[in-house]
C-alpha atoms as a PDB file:
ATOM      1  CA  UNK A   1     198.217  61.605  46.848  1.00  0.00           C
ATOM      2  CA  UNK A   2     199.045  65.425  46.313  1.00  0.00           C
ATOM      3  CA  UNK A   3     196.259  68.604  46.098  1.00  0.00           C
ATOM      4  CA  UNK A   4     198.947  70.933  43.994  1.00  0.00           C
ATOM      5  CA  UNK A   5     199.373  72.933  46.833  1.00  0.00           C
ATOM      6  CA  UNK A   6     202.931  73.880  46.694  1.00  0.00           C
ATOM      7  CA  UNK A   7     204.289  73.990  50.161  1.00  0.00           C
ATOM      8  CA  UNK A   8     207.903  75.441  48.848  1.00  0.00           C
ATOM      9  CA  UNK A   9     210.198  76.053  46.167  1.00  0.00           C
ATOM     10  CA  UNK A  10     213.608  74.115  46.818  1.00  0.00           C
ATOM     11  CA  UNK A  11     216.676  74.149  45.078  1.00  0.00           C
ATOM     12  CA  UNK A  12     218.569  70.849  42.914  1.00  0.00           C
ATOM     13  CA  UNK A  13     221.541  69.911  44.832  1.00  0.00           C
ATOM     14  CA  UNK A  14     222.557  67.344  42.144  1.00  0.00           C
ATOM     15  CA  UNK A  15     221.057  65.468  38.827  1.00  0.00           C
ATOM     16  CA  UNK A  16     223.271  62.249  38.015  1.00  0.00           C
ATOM     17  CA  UNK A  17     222.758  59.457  35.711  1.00  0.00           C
ATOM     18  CA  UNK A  18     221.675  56.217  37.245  1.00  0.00           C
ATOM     19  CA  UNK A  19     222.007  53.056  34.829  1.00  0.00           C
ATOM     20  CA  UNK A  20     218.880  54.312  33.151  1.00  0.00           C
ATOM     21  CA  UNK A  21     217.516  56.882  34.979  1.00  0.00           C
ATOM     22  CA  UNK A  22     218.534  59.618  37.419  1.00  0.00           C
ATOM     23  CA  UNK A  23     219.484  59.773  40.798  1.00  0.00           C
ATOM     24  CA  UNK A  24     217.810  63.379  41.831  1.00  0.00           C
ATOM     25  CA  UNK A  25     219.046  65.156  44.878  1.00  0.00           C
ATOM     26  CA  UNK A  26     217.231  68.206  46.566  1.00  0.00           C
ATOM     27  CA  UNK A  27     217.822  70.238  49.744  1.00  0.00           C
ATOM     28  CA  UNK A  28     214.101  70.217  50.994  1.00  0.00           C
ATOM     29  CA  UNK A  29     215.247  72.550  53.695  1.00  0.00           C
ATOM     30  CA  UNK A  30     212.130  72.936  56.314  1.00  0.00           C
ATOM     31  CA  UNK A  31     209.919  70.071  54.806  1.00  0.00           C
ATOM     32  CA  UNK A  32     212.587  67.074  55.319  1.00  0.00           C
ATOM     33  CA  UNK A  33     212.200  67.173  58.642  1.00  0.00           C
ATOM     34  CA  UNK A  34     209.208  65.639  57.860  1.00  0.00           C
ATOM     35  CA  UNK A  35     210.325  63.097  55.448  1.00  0.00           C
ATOM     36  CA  UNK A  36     211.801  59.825  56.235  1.00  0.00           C
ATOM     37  CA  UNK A  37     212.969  56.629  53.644  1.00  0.00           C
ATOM     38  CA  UNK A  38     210.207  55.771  51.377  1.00  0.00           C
ATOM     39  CA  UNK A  39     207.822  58.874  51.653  1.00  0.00           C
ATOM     40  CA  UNK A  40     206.501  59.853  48.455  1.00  0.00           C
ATOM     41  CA  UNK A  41     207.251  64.118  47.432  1.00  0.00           C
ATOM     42  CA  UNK A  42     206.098  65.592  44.463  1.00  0.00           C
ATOM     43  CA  UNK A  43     208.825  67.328  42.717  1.00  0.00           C
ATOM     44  CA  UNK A  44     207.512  69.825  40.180  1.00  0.00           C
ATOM     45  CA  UNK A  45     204.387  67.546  40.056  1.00  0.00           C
ATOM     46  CA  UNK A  46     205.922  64.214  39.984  1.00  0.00           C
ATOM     47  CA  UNK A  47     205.449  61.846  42.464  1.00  0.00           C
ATOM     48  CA  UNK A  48     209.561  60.366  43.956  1.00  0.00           C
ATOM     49  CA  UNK A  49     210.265  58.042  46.530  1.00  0.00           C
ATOM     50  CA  UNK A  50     212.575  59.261  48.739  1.00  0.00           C
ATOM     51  CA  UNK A  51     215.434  56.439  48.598  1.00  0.00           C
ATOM     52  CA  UNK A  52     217.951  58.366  50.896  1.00  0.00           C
ATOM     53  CA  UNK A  53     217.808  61.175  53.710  1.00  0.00           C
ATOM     54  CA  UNK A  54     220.944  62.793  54.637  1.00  0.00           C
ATOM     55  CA  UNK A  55     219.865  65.846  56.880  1.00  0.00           C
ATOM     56  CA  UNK A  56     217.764  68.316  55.038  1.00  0.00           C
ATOM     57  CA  UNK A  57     219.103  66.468  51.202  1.00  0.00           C
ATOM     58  CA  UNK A  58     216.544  63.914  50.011  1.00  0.00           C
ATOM     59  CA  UNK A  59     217.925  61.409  46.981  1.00  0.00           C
ATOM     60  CA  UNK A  60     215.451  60.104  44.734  1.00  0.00           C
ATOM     61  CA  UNK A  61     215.913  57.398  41.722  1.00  0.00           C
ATOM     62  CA  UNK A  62     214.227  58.323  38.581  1.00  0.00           C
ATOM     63  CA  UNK A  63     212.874  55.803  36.055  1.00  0.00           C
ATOM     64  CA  UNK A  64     213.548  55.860  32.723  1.00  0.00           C
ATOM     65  CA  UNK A  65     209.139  55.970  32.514  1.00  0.00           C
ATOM     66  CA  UNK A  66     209.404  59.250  34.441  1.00  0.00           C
ATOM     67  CA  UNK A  67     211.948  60.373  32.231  1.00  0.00           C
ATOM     68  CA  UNK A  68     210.310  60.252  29.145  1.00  0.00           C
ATOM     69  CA  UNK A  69     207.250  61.819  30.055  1.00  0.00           C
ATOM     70  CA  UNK A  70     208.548  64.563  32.164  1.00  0.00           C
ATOM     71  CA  UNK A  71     210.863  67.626  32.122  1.00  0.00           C
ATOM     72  CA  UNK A  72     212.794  66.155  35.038  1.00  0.00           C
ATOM     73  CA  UNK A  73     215.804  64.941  33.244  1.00  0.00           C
ATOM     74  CA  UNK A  74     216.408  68.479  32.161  1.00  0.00           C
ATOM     75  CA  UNK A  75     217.468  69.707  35.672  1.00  0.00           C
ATOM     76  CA  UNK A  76     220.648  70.679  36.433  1.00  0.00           C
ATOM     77  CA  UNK A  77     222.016  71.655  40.141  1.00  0.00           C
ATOM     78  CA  UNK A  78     220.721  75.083  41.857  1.00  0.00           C
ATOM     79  CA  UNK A  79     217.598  74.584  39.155  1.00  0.00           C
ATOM     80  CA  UNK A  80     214.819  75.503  41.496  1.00  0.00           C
ATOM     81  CA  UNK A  81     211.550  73.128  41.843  1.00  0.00           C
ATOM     82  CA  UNK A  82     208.209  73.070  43.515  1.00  0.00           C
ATOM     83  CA  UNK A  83     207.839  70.484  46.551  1.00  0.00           C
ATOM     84  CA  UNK A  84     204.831  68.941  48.126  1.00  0.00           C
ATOM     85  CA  UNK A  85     204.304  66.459  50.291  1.00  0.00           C
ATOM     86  CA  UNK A  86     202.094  63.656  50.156  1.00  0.00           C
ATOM     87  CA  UNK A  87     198.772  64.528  52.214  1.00  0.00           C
ATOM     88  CA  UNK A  88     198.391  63.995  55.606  1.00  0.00           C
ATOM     89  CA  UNK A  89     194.989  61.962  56.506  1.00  0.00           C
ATOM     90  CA  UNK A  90     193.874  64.887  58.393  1.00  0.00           C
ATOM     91  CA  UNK A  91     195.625  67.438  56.188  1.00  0.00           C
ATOM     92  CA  UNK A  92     193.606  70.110  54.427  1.00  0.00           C
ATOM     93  CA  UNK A  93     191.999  69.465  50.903  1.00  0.00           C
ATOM     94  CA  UNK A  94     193.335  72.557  49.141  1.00  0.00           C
ATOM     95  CA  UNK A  95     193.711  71.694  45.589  1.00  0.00           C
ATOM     96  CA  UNK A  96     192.311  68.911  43.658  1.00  0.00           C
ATOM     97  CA  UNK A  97     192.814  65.241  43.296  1.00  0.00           C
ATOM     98  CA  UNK A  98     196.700  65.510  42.333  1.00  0.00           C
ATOM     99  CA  UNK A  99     198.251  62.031  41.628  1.00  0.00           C
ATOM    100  CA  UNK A 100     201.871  63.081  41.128  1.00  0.00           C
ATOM    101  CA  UNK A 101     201.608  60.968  37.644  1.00  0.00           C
ATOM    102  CA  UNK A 102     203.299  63.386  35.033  1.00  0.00           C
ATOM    103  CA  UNK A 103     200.749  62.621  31.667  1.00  0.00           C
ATOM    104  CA  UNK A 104     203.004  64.596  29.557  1.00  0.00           C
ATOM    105  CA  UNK A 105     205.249  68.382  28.536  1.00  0.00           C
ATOM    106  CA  UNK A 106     203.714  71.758  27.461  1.00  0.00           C
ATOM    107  CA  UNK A 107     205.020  74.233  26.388  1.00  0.00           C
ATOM    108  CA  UNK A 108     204.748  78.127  27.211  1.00  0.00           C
ATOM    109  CA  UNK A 109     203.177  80.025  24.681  1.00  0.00           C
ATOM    110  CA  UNK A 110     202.716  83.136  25.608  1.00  0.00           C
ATOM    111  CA  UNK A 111     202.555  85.701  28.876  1.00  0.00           C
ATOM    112  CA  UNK A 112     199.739  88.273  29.195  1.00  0.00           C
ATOM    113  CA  UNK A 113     200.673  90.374  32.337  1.00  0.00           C
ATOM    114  CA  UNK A 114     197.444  92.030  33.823  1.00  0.00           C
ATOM    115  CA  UNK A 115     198.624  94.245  36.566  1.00  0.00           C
ATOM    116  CA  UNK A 116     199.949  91.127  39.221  1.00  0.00           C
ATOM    117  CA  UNK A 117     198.031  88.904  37.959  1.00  0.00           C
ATOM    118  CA  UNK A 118     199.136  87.019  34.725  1.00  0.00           C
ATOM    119  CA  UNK A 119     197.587  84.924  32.032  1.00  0.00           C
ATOM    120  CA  UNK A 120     199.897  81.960  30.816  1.00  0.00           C
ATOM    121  CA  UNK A 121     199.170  79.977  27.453  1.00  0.00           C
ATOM    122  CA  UNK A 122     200.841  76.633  27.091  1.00  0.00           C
ATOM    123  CA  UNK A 123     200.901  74.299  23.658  1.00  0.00           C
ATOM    124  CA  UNK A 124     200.038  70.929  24.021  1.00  0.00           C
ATOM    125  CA  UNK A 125     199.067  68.116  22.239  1.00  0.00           C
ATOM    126  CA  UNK A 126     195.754  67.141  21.443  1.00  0.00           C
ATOM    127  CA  UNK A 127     195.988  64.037  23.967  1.00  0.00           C
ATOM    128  CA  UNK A 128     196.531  65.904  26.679  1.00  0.00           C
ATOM    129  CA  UNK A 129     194.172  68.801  25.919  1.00  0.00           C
ATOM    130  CA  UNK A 130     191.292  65.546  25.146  1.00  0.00           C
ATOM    131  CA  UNK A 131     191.413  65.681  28.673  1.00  0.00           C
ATOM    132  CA  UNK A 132     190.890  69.280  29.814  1.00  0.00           C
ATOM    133  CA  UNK A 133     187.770  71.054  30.120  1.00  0.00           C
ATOM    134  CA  UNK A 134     187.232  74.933  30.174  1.00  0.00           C
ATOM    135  CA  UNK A 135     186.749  76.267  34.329  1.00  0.00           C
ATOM    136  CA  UNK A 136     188.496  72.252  34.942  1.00  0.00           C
ATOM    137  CA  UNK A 137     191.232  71.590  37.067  1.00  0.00           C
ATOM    138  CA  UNK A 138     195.282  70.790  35.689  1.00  0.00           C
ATOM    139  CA  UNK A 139     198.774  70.865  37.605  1.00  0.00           C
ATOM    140  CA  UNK A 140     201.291  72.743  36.012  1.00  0.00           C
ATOM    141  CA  UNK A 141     204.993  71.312  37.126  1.00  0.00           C
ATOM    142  CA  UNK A 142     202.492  70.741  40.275  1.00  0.00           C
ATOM    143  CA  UNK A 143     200.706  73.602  40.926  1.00  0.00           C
ATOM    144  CA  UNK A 144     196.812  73.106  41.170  1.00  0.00           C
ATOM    145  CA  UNK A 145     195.333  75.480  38.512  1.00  0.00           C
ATOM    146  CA  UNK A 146     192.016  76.480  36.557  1.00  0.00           C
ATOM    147  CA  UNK A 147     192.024  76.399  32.972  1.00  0.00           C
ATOM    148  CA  UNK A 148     190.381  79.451  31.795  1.00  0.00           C
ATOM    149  CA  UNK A 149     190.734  79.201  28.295  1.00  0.00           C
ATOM    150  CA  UNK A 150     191.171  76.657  25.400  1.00  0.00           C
ATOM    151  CA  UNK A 151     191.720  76.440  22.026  1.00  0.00           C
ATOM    152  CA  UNK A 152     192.346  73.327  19.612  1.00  0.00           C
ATOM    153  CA  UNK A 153     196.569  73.212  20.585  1.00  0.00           C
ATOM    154  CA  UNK A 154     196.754  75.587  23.671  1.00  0.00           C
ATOM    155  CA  UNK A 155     194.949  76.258  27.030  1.00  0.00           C
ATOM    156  CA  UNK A 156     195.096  79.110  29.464  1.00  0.00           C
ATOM    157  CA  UNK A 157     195.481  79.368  33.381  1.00  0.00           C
ATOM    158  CA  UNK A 158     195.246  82.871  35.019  1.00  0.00           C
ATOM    159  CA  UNK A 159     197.186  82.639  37.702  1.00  0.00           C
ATOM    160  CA  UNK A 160     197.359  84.807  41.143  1.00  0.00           C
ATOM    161  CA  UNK A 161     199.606  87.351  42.414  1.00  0.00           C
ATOM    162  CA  UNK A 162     201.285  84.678  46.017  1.00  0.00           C
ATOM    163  CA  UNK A 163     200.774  81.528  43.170  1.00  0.00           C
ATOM    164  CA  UNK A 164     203.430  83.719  41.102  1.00  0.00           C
ATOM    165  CA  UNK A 165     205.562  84.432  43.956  1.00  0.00           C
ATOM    166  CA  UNK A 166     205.510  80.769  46.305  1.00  0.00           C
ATOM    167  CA  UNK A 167     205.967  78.471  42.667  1.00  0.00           C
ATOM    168  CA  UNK A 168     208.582  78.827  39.835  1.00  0.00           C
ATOM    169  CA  UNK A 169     205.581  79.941  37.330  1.00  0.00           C
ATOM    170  CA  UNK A 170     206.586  83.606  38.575  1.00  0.00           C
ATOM    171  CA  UNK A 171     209.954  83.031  36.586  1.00  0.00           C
ATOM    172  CA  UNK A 172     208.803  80.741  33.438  1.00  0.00           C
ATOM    173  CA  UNK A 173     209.149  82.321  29.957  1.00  0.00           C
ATOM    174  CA  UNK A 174     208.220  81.954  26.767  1.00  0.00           C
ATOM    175  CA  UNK A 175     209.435  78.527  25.021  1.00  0.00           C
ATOM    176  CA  UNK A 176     209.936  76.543  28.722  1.00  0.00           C
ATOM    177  CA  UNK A 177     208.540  73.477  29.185  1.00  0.00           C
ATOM    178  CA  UNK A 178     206.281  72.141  32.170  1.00  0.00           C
ATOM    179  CA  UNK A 179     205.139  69.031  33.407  1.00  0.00           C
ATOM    180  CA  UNK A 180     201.316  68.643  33.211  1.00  0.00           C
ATOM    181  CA  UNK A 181     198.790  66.322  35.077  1.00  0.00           C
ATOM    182  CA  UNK A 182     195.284  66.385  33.671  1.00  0.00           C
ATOM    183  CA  UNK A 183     192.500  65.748  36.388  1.00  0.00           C
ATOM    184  CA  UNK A 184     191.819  62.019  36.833  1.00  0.00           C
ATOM    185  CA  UNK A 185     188.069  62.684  37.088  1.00  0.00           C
ATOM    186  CA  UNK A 186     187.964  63.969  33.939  1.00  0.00           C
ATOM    187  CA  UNK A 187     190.473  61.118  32.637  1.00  0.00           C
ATOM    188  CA  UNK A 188     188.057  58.308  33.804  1.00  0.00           C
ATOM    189  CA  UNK A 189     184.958  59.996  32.550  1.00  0.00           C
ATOM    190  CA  UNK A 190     186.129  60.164  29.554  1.00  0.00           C
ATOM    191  CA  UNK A 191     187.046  56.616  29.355  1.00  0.00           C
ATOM    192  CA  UNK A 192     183.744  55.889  30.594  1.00  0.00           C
ATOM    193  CA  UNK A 193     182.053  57.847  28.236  1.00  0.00           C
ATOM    194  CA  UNK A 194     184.249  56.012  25.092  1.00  0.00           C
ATOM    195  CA  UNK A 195     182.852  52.523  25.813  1.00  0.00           C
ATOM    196  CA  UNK A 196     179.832  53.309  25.186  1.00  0.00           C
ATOM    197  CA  UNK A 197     180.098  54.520  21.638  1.00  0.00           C
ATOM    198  CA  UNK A 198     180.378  52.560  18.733  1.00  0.00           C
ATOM    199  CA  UNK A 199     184.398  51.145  18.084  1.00  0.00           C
ATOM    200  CA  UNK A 200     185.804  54.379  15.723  1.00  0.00           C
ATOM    201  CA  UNK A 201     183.380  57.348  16.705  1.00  0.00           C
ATOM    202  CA  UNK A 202     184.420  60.030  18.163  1.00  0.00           C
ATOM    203  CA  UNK A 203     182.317  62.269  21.024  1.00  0.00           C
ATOM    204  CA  UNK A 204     179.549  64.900  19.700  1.00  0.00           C
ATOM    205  CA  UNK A 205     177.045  66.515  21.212  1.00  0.00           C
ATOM    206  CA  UNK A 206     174.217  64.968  19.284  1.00  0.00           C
ATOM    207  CA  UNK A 207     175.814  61.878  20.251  1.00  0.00           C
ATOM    208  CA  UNK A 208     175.341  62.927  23.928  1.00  0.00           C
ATOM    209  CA  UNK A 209     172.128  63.862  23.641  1.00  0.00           C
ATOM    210  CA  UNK A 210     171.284  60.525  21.964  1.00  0.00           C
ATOM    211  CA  UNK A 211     172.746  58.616  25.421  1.00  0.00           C
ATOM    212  CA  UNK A 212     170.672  60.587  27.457  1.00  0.00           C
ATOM    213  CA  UNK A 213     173.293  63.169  28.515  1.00  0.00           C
END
């Protein structure tokens, strides 16, 4: 498990195929000394096995799954990309409930700049906004964020001033796309919430208010 706390941005050392995935290699610099085989690291949000340590470069094998739901096969060597590490027992809960399992792409919409702060809108498709709630939680290529705005195909995230400068959201633009995790709270509560209503309804309010919501 992850919090979408990025610990450090690393650089691609190479991206080959592998049958039908990829076989991912990053310099983790600092952080691999504390990985060894089989440790789970979140690369820009998704959750790798590490299947090879040589000194501070880390291989990973990439299923075709991950592939298709992620922007991962679009990396290319000295592409940079967030890291975490899986959490410690003891670590520090920093974030929220991060699983490192990639739900789908956005895409950047827009950049408002606001001083050093900066307001990013992403497009997205209605399944994965179904699952997002204004003042919720999301990770953004694995960065722990609080949507701030939504609209039927886009949500916002305002984003601080050291989450711009420690993550590569400091050097997206316009038209890149992201790897996004929607909050598994909300994910089960929602399929909570559709067993209960009739087969082929959708979710009102009135309907809430009839269940006793």
């Amino acid at each position: 498990m992850f919090t979408g706390i990025v610990q450090s941005v690393c650089k691609v050392v190479s991206a080959s195929r592998l049958g039908g995935g990829i076989k991912l290699c990053v310099d983790l610099q600092a952080l691999a000394a504390d990985v060894k085989l089989g440790d789970s690291v979140a690369i820009n949000g998704l959750c790798l096995t590490a299947s090879k340590v040589s000194g501070k470069t880390i291989e990973f094998d990439v299923s075709q799954e991950s592939l298709s739901r992620s922007t991962i096969s679009k990396l290319n060597a000295s592409d940079n990309v967030n890291i975490e590490l899986a959490l410690k027992a003891d670590g520090r809960f920093g974030g929220h409930i991060v699983q490192g399992h990639i739900d789908g792409t956005a895409k950047v919409k827009s950049i408002q700049n606001k001083d050093s702060f900066r307001d990013i809108t992403f497009s997205a498709d209605s399944a994965l906004l179904d699952e997002m709630v204004i003042k919720g939680s999301v990770a953004v290529s694995g960065v722990s964020l609080t949507i701030s705005a939504m609209d039927s195909n886009s949500f916002t995230v305002s984003t601080i001033p050291v989450t711009l400068k420690d993550t590569t959201l400091g050097k997206i633009k316009p038209g890149d796309e992201v790897n996004i995790e929607t909050d598994i709270i909300g994910k089960m509560v929602k399929k909570q919430i559709s067993k209960m209503l009739p087969s082929g309804t959708g979710l009102t309010a009135e309907k809430l208010r009839q269940m006793g919501f």
